[in-house]
PDB file of N, CA and C in Angstrom:
ATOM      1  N   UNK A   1      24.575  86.335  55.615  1.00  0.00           N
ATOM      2  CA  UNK A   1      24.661  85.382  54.519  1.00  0.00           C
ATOM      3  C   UNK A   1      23.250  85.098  54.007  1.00  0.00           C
ATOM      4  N   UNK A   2      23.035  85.288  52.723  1.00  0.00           N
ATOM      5  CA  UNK A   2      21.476  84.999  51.983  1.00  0.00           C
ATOM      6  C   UNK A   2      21.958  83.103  51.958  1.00  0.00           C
ATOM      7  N   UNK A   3      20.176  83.145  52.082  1.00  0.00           N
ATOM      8  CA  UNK A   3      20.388  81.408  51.404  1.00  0.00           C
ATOM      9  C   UNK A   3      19.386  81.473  50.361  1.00  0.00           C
ATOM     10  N   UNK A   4      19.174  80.567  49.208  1.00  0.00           N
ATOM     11  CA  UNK A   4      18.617  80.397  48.069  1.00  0.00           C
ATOM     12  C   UNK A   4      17.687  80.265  48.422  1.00  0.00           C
ATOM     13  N   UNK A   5      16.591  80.284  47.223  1.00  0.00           N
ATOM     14  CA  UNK A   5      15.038  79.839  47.389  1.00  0.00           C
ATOM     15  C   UNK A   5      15.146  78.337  47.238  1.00  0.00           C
ATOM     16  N   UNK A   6      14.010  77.755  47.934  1.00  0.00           N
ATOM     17  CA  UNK A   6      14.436  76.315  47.832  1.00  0.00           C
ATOM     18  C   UNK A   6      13.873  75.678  46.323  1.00  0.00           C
ATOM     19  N   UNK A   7      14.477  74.822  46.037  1.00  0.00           N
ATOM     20  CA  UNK A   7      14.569  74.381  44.571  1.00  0.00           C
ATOM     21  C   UNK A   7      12.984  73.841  44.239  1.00  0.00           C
ATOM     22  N   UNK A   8      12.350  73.657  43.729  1.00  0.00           N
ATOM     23  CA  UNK A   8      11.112  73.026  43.330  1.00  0.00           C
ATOM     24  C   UNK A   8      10.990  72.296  42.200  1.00  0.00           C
ATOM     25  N   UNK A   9      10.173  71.637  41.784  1.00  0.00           N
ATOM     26  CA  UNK A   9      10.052  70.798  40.360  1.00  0.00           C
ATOM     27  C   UNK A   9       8.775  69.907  40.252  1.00  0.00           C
ATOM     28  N   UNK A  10       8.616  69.565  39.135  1.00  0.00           N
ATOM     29  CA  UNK A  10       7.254  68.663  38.558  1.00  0.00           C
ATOM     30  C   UNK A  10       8.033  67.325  38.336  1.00  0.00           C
ATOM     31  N   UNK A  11       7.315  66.390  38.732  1.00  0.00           N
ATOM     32  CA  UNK A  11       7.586  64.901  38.537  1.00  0.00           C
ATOM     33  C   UNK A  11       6.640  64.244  37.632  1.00  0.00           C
ATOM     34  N   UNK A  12       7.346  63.110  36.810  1.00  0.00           N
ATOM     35  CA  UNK A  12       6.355  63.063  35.582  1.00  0.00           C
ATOM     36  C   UNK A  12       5.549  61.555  36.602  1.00  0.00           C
ATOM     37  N   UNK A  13       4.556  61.148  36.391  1.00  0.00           N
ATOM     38  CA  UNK A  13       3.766  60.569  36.889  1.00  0.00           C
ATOM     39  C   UNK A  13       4.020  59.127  36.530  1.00  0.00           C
ATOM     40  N   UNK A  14       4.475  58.883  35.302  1.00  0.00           N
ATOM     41  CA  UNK A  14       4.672  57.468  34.470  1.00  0.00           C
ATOM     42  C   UNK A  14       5.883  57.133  35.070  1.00  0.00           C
ATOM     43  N   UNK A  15       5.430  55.963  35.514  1.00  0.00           N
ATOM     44  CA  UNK A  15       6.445  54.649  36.383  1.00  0.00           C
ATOM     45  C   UNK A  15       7.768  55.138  35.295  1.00  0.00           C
ATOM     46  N   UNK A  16       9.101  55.189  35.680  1.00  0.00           N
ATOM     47  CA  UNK A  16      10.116  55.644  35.218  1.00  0.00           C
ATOM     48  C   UNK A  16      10.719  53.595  34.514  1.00  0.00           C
ATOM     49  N   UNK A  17      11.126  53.981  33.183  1.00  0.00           N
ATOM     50  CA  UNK A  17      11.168  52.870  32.376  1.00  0.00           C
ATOM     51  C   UNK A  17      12.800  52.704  32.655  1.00  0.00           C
ATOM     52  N   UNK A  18      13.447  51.393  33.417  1.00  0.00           N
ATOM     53  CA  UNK A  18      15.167  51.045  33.559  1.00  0.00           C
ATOM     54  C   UNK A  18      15.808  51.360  31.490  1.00  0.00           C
ATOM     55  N   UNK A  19      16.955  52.149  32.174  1.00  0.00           N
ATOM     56  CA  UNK A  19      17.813  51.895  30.660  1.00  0.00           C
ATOM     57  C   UNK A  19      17.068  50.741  29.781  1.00  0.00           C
ATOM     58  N   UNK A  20      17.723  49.618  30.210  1.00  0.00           N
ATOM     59  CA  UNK A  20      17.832  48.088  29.634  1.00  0.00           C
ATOM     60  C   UNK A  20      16.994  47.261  30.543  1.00  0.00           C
ATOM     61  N   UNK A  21      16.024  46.407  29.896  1.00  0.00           N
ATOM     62  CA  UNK A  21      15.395  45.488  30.869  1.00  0.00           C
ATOM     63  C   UNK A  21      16.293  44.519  30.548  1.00  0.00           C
ATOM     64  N   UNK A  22      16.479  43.558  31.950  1.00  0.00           N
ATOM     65  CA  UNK A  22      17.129  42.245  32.010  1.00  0.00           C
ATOM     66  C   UNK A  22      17.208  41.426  30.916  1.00  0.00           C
ATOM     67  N   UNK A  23      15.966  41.081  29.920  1.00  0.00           N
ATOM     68  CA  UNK A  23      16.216  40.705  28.699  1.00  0.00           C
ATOM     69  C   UNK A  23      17.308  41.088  27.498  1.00  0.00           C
ATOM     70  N   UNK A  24      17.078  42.732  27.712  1.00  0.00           N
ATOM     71  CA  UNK A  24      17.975  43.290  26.334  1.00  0.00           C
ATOM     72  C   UNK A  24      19.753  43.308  26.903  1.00  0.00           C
ATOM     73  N   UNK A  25      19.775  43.483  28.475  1.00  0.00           N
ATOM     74  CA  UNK A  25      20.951  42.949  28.525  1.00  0.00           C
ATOM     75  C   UNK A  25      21.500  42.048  28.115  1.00  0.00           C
ATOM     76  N   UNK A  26      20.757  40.836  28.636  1.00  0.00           N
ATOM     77  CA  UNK A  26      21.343  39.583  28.441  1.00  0.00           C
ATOM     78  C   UNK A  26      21.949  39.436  26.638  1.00  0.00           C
ATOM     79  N   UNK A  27      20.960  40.419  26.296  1.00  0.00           N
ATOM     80  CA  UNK A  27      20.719  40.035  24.275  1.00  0.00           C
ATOM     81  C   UNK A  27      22.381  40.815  23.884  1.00  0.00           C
ATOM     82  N   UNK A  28      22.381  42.179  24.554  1.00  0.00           N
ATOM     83  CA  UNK A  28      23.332  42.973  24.483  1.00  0.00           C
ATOM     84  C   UNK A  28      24.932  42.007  24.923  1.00  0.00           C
ATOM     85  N   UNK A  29      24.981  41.154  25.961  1.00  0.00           N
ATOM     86  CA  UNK A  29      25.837  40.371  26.250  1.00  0.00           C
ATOM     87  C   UNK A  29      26.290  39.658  25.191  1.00  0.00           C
ATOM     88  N   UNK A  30      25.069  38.915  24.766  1.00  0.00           N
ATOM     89  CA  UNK A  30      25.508  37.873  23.864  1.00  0.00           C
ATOM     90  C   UNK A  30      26.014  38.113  22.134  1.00  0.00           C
ATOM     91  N   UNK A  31      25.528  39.271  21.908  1.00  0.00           N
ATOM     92  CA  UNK A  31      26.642  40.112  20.749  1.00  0.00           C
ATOM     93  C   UNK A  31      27.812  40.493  21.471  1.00  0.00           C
ATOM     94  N   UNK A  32      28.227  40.741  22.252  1.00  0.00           N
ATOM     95  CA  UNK A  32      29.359  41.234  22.746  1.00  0.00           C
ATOM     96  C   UNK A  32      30.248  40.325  22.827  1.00  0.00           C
ATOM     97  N   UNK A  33      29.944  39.004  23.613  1.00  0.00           N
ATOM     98  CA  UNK A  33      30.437  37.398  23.239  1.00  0.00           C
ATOM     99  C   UNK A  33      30.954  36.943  21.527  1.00  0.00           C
ATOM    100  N   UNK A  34      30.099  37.653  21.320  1.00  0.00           N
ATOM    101  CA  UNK A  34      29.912  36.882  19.962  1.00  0.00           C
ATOM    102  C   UNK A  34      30.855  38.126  19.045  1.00  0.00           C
ATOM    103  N   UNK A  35      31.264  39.679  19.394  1.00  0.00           N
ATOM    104  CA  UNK A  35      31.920  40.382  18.951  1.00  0.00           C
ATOM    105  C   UNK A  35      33.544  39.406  19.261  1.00  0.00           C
ATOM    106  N   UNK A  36      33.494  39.220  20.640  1.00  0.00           N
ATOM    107  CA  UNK A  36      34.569  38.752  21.244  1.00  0.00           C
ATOM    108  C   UNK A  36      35.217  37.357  19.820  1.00  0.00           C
ATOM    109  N   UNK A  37      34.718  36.740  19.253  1.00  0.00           N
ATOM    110  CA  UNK A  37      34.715  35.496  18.888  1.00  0.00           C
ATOM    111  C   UNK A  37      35.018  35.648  17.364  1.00  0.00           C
ATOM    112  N   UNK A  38      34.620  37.258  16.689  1.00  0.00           N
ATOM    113  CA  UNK A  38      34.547  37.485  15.118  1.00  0.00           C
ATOM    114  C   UNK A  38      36.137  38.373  15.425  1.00  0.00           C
ATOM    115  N   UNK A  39      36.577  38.921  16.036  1.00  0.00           N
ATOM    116  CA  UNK A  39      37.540  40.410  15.924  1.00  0.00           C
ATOM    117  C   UNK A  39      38.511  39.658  17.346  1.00  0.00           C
ATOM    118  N   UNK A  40      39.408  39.626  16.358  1.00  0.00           N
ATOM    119  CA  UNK A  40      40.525  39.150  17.315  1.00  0.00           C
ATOM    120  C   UNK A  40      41.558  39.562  17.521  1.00  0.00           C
ATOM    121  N   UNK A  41      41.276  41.174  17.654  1.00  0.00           N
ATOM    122  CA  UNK A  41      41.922  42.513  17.849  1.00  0.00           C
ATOM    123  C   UNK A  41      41.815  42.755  19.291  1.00  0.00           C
ATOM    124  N   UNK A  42      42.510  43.212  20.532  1.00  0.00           N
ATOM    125  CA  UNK A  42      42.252  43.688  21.473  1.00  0.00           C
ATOM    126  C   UNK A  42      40.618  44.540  21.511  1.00  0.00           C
ATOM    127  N   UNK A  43      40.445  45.274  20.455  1.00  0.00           N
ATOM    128  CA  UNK A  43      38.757  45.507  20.841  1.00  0.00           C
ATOM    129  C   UNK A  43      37.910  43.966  21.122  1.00  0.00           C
ATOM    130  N   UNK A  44      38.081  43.473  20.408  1.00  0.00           N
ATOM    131  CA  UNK A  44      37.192  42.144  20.607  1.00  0.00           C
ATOM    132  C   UNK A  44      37.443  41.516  21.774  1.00  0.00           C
ATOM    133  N   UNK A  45      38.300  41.271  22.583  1.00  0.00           N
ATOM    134  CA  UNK A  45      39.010  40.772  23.987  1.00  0.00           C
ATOM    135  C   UNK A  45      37.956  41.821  24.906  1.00  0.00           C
ATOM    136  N   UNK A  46      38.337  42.859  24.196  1.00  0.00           N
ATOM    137  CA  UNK A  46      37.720  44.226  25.813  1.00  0.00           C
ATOM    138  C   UNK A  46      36.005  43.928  25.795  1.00  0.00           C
ATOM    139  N   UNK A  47      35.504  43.825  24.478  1.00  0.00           N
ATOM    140  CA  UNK A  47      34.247  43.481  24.319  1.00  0.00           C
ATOM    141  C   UNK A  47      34.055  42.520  25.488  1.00  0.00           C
ATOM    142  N   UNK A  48      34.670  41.146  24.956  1.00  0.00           N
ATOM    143  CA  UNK A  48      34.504  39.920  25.957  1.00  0.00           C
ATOM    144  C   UNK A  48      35.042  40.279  27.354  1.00  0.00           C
ATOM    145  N   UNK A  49      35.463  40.814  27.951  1.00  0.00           N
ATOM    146  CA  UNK A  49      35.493  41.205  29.286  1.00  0.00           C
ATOM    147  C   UNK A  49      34.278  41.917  29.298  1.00  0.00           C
ATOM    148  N   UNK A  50      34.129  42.918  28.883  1.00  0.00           N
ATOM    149  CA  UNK A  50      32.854  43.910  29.547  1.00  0.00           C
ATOM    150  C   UNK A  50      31.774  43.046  29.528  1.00  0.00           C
ATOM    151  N   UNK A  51      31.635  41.755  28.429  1.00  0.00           N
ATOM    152  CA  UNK A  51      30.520  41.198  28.766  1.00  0.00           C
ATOM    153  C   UNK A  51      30.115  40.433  29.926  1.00  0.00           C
ATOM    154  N   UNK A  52      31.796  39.745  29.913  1.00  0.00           N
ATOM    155  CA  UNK A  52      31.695  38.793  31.066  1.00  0.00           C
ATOM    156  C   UNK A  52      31.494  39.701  32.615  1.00  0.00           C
ATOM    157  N   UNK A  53      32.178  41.424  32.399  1.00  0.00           N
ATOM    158  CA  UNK A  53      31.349  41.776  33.551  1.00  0.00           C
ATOM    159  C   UNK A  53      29.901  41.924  33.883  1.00  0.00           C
ATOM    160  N   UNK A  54      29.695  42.399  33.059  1.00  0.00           N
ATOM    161  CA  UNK A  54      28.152  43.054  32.908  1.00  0.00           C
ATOM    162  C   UNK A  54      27.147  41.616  33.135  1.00  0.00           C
ATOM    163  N   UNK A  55      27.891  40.362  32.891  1.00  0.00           N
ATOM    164  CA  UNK A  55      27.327  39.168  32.956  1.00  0.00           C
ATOM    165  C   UNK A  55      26.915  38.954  34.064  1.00  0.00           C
ATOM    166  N   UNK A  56      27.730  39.392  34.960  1.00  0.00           N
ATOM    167  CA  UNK A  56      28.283  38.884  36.571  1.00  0.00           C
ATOM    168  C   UNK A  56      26.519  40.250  37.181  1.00  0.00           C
ATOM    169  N   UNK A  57      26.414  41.408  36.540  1.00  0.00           N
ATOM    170  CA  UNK A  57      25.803  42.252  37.213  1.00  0.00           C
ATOM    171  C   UNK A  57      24.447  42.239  36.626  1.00  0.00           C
ATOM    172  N   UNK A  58      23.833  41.366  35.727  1.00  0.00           N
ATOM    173  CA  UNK A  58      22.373  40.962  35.411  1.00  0.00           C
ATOM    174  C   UNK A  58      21.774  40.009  35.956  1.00  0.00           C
ATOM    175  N   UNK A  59      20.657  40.131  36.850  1.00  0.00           N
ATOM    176  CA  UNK A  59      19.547  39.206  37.630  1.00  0.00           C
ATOM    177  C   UNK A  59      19.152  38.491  36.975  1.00  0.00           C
ATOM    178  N   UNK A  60      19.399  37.297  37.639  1.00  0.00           N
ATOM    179  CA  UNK A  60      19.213  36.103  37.547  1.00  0.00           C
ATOM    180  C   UNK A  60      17.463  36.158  36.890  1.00  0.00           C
ATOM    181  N   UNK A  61      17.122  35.099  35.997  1.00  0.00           N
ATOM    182  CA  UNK A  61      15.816  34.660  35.085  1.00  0.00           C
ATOM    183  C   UNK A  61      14.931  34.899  36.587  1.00  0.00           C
TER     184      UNK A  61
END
């Protein structure tokens, strides 16, 4: 049985930047609230759940 060459790679050096910092979540939440409140269509409900999850999973100030 052959085995592969082992894999290698370059790593970029610059501190790796999160998706969303804690701020733009929170900002991202509060349109989503606020989608929840204009559209009173089941999209607007699902909005307001995902916010209220995503609420539950952003660190505290």
């Amino acid at each position: 049985m052959e085995t592969a060459e082992p894999v290698t790679g370059d790593y970029p050096n610059e501190p790796r930047v999160p998706v969303l910092t804690a701020t733009e979540a929170r900002e991202a939440v509060g349109y989503m609230r606020l989608l929840e409140t204009l559209d009173l269509t089941p999209r607007g409900r699902a909005a307001g759940q995902l916010a209220a999850d995503l609420a539950q999973r952003i660190p505290a100030e």
